[in-house]
Protein backbone atom coordinates (compact mmCIF):
# COMPACT_ATOMS: atom_id res chain seq x y z
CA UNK A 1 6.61 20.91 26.05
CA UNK A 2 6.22 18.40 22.80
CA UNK A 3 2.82 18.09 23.04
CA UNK A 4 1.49 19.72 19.52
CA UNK A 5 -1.71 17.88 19.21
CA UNK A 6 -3.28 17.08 22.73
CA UNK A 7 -4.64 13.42 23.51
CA UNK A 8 -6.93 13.64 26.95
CA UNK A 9 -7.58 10.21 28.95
CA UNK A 10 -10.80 9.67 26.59
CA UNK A 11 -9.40 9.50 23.77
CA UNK A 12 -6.51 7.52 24.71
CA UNK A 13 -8.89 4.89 26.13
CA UNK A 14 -10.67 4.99 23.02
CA UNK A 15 -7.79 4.18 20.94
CA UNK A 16 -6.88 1.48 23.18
CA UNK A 17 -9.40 -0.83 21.43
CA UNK A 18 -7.89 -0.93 18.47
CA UNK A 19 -4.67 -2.90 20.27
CA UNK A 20 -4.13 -5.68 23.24
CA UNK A 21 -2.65 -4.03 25.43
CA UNK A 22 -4.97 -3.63 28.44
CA UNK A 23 -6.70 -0.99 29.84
CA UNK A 24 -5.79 2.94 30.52
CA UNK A 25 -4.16 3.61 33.36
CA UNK A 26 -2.77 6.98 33.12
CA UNK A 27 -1.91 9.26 30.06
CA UNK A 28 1.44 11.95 30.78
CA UNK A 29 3.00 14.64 28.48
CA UNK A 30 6.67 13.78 27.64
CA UNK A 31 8.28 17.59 27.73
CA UNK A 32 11.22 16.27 25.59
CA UNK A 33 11.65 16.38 21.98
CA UNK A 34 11.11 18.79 19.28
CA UNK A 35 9.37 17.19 16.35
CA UNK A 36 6.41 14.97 17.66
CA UNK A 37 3.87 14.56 20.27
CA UNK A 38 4.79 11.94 23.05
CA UNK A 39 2.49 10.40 25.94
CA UNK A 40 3.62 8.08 28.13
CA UNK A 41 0.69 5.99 28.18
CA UNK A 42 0.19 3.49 31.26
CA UNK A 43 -2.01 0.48 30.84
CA UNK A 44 -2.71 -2.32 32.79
CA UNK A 45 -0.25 -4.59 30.72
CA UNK A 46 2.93 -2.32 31.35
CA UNK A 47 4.33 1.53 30.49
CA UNK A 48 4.67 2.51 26.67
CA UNK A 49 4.71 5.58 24.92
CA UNK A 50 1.75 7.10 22.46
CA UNK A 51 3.30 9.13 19.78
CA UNK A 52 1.00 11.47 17.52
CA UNK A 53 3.50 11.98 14.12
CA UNK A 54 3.04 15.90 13.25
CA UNK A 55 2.94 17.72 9.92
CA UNK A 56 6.60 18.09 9.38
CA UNK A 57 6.96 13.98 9.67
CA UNK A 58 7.60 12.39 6.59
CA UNK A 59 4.17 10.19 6.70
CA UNK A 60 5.15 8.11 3.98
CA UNK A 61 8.53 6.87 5.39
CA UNK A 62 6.65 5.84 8.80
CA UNK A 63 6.49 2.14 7.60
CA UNK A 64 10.40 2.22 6.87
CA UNK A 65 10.99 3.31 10.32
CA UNK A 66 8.70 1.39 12.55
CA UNK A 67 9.94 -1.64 10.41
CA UNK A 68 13.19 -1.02 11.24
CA UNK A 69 12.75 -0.62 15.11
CA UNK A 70 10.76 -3.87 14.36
CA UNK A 71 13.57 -5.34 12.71
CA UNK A 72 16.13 -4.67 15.26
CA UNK A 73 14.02 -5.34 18.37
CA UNK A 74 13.52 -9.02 16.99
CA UNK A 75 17.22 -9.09 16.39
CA UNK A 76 17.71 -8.04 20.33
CA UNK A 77 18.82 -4.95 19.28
CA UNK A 78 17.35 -2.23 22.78
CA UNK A 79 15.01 -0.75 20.20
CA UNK A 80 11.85 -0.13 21.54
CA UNK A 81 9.40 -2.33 19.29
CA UNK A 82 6.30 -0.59 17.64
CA UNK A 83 2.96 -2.38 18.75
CA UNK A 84 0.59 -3.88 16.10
CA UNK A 85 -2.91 -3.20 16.40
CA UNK A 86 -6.13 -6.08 16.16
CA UNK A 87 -5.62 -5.60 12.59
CA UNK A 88 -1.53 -5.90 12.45
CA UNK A 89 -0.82 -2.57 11.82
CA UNK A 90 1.99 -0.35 13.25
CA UNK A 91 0.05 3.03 12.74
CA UNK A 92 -3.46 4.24 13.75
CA UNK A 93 -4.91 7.69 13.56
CA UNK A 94 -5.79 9.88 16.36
CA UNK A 95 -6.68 13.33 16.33
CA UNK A 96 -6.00 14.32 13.04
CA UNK A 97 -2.06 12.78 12.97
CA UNK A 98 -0.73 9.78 12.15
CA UNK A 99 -0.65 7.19 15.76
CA UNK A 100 1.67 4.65 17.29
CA UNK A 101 1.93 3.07 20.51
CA UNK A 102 5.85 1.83 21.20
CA UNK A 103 7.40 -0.39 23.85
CA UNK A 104 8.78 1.82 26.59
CA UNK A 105 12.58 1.32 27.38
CA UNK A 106 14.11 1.99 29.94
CA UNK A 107 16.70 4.30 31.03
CA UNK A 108 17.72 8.01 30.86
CA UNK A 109 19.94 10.18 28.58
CA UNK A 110 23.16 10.92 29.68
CA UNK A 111 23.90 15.40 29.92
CA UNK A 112 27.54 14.74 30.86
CA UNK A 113 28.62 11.39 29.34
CA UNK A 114 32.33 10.14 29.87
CA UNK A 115 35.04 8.57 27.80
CA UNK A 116 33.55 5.29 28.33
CA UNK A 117 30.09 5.92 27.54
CA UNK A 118 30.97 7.64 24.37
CA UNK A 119 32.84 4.26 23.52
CA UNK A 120 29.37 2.08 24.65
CA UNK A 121 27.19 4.99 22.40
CA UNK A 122 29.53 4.32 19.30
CA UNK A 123 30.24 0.34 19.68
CA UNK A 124 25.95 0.42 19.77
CA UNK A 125 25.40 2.74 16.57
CA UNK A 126 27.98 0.26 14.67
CA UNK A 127 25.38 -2.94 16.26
CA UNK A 128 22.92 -0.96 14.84
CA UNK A 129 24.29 -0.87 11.40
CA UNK A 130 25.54 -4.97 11.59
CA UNK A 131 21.86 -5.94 12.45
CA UNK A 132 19.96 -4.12 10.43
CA UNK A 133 22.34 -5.20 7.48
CA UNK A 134 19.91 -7.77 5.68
CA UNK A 135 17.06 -5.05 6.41
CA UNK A 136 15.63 -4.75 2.83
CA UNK A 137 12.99 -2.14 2.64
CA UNK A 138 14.49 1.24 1.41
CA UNK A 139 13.97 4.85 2.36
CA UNK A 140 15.88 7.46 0.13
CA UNK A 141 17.04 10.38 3.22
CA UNK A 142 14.38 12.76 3.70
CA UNK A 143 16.80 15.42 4.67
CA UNK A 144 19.53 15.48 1.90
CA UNK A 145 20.98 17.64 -0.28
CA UNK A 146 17.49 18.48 -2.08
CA UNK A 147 15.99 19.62 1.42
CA UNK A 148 19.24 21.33 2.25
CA UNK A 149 18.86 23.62 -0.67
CA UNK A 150 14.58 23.81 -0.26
CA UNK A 151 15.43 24.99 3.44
CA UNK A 152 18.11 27.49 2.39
CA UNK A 153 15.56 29.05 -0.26
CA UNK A 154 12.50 28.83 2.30
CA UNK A 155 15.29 30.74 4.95
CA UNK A 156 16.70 32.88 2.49
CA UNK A 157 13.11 34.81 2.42
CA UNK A 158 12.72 35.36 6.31
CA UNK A 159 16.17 35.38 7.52
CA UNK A 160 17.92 38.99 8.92
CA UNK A 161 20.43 39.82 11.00
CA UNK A 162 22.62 37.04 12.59
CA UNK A 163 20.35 34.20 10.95
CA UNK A 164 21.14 36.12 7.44
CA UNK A 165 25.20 35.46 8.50
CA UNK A 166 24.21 32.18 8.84
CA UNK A 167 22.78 31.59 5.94
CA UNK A 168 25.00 33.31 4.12
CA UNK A 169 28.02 31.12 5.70
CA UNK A 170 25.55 27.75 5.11
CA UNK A 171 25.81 28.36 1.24
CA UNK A 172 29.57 28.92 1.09
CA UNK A 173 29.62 25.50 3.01
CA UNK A 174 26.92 24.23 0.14
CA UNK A 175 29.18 25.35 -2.84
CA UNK A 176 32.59 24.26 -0.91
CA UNK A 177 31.24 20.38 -0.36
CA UNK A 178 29.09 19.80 -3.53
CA UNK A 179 27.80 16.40 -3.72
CA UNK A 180 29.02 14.96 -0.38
CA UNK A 181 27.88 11.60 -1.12
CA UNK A 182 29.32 10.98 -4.42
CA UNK A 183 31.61 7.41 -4.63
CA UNK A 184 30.57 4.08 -3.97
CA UNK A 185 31.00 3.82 -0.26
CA UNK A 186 29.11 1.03 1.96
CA UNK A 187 25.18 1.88 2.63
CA UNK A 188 22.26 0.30 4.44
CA UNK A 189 19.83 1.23 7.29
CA UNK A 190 21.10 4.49 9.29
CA UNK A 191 19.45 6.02 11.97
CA UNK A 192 20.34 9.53 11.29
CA UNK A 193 19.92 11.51 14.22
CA UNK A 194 21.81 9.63 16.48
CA UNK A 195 21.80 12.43 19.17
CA UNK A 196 22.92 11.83 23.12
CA UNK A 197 18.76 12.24 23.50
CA UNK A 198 17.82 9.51 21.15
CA UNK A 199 20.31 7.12 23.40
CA UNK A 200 18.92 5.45 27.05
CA UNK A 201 21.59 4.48 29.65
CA UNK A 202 20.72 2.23 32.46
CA UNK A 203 23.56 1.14 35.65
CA UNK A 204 26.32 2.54 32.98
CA UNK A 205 24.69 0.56 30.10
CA UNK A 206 22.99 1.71 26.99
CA UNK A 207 19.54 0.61 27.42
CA UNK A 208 17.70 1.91 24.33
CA UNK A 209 17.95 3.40 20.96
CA UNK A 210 14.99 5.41 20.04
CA UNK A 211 13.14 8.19 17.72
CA UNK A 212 14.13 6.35 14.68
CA UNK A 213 11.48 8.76 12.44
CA UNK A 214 14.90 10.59 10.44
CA UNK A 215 16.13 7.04 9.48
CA UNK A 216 16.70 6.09 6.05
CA UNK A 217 19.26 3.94 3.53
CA UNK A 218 21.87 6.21 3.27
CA UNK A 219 26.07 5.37 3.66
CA UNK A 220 27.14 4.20 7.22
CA UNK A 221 29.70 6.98 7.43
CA UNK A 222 27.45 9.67 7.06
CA UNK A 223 25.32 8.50 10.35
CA UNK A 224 29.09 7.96 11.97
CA UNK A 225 29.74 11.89 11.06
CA UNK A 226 26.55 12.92 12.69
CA UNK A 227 27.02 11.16 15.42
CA UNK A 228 30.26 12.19 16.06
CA UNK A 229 29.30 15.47 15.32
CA UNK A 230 25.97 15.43 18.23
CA UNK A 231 28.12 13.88 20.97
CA UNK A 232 31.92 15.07 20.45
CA UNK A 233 31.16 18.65 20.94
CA UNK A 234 30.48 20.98 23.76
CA UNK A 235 27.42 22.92 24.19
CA UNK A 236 28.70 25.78 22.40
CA UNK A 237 30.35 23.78 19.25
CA UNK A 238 33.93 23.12 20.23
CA UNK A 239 35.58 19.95 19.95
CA UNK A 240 36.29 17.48 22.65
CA UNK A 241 38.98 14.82 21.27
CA UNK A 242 38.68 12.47 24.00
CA UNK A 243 34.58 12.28 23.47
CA UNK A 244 35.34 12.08 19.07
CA UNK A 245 38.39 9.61 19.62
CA UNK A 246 36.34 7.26 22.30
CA UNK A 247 33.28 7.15 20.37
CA UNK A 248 35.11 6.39 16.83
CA UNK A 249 37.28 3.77 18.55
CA UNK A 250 33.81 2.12 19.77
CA UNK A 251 32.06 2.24 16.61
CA UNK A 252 35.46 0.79 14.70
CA UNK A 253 35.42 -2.08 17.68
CA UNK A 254 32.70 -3.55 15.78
CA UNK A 255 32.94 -2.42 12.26
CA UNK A 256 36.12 -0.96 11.07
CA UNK A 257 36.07 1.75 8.71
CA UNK A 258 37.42 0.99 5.08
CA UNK A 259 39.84 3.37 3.72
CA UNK A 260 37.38 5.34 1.25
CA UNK A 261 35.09 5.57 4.40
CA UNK A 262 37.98 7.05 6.64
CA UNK A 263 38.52 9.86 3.89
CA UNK A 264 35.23 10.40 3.17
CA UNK A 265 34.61 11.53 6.99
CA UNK A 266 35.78 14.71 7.17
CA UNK A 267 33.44 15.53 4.16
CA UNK A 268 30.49 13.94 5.27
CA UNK A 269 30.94 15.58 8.86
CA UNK A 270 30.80 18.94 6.86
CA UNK A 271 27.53 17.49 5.37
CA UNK A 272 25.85 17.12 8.62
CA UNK A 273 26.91 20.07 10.20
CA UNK A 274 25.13 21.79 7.04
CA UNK A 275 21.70 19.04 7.65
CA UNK A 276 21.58 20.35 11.18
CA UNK A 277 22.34 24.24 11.20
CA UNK A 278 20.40 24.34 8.51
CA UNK A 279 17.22 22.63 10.13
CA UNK A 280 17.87 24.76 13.20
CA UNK A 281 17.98 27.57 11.39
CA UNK A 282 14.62 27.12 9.72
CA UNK A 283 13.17 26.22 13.12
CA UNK A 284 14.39 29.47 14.80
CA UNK A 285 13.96 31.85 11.71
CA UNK A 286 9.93 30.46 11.50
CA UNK A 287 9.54 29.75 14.93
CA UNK A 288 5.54 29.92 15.77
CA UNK A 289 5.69 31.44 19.14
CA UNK A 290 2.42 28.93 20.31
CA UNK A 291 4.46 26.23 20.30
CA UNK A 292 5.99 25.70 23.93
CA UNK A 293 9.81 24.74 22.50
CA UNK A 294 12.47 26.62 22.35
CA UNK A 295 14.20 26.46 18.69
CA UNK A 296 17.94 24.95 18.69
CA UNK A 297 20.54 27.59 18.22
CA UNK A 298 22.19 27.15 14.51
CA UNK A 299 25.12 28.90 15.51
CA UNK A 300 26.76 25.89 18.18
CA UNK A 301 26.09 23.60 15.33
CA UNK A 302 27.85 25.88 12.20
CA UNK A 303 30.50 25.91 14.40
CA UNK A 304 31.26 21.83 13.79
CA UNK A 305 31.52 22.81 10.08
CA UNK A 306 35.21 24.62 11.25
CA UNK A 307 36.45 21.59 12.89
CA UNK A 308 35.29 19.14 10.08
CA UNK A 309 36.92 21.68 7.15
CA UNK A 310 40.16 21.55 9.28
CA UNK A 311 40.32 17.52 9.15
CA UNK A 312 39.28 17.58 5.15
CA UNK A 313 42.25 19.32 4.65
């Protein structure tokens, strides 16, 4: 379950006051997710969700992100918009962590999405991109390539058996790609974990676009490879052509890829399958066994970094 720091009805009710939003109604656990706690919190003015920002949350890039779900939500963007407080602020405390209430939206994630979702999820994440274009506040990437190589190091000390192959296999992949984001290719507002989970469908619509806590100012194509690279791949890592080729042809419906960004792809898919094996692997090699969530396995996501070599060359 991601609940890391618990909230009982108390002091939910006593955080209320800080906002408008009516009176407690019910306070529930949200099992999913990996990184922060999540209530859905039920008041007498409607549903939204109460999210406690844990110690691995970049605390200082909160106001980029809730800015930007701002941001979108007034451009009717299906983000879910972050609720100001008496006071006009986005972020409380509660418990210790770092607090914010968020509109709920509505809809599920989709396990076993088809060829025409896949084009929906892409033609949304290019949306997202277009409307968030004259978003001016900046957030350098939190997980680049100076994380990649501070979570290599930090692994390199713990890691053994498989996890050591890994790792060993993750800095081939770090000495093959180098700088992955050097040239001049287009930039602005990126979500960057883009994930089936972090996408609501509703009656075969996407309905909302959420945990926005990884995005940053980074190049468009990048966010393009990891998405590709979270929903064009079975559960065990292998590619599915129809998911890649329908979600690319959605994104491109909207906003075409230039030519530098078309050959930068293949590279900057290698890039995320290093961001996310390697965060996976740090999660599974320190796993604290109190926690009630099962670590990501590393392994299913190395295994993009084969398909992604084979289309740089």
């Amino acid at each position: 379950m991601a609940v890391f720091t618990p909230v009982n009805e108390d002091q939910a009710r006593a955080h209320l006051t800080a906002y408008e939003i009516g009176d407690l109604v019910g306070l529930h656990p949200i099992a999913e997710g990996v990184e922060n706690t999540n209530y859905r919190l039920e008041t007498t003015a409607g549903r939204h969700v109460l999210t406690l920002f844990e110690e691995r949350t970049d605390a200082a890039g909160l106001p980029f992100c809730l800015g930007l779900t701002e941001y979108l939500a007034d451009r009717d963007f299906p983000a879910p918009r972050p609720i100001r407080d008496r006071a006009g602020s986005w972020l409380g405390s509660l418990n210790g962590r770092p607090a914010a209430i968020i509109e709920w939206r509505q809809g599920d994630w989709l396990r076993d999405p088809s060829v025409d979702d896949h084009h929906a999820a892409g033609a949304l994440l290019a949306r997202l991109h277009l409307d968030a274009a004259d978003y001016t506040v900046q957030r350098s990437n939190p997980v680049g390539p100076a994380a990649w190589r501070a979570l290599a190091d930090r692994c390199a000390t713990a890691a053994t058996g498989a996890d050591r192959a890994i790792l060993e296999r993750v800095e081939a992949a770090l000495a093959m790609i180098g700088d992955p984001f050097d040239g001049d290719l287009p930039r602005g507002s990126i979500h960057a974990d883009y994930f089936p989970d972090n996408v609501l469908f509703e009656t075969g619509r996407p309905s909302g676009v959420i945990d926005v806590y990884f995005g940053c100012t980074d190049a468009f194509a990048y966010d393009l490879a990891i998405a590709l690279s979270a929903w064009g791949f079975d559960a065990e890592g292998t590619a599915q052509p129809d998911a890649l080729g329908a979600f690319q042809s959605g994104y491109e419906s909207l906003r075409p890829l230039t030519r530098d960004e078309t050959l930068a792809l293949p590279r900057l898919g290698q890039a995320a399958a290093v961001r996310f094996t390697l965060t996976r692997l740090h999660d599974r090699v320190f796993h604290d066994p109190s926690r009630l969530v099962t670590p990501k396995d590393p392994a299913a996501f190395l295994k993009r970094l084969d398909y992604w070599t084979e289309q740089a060359i």
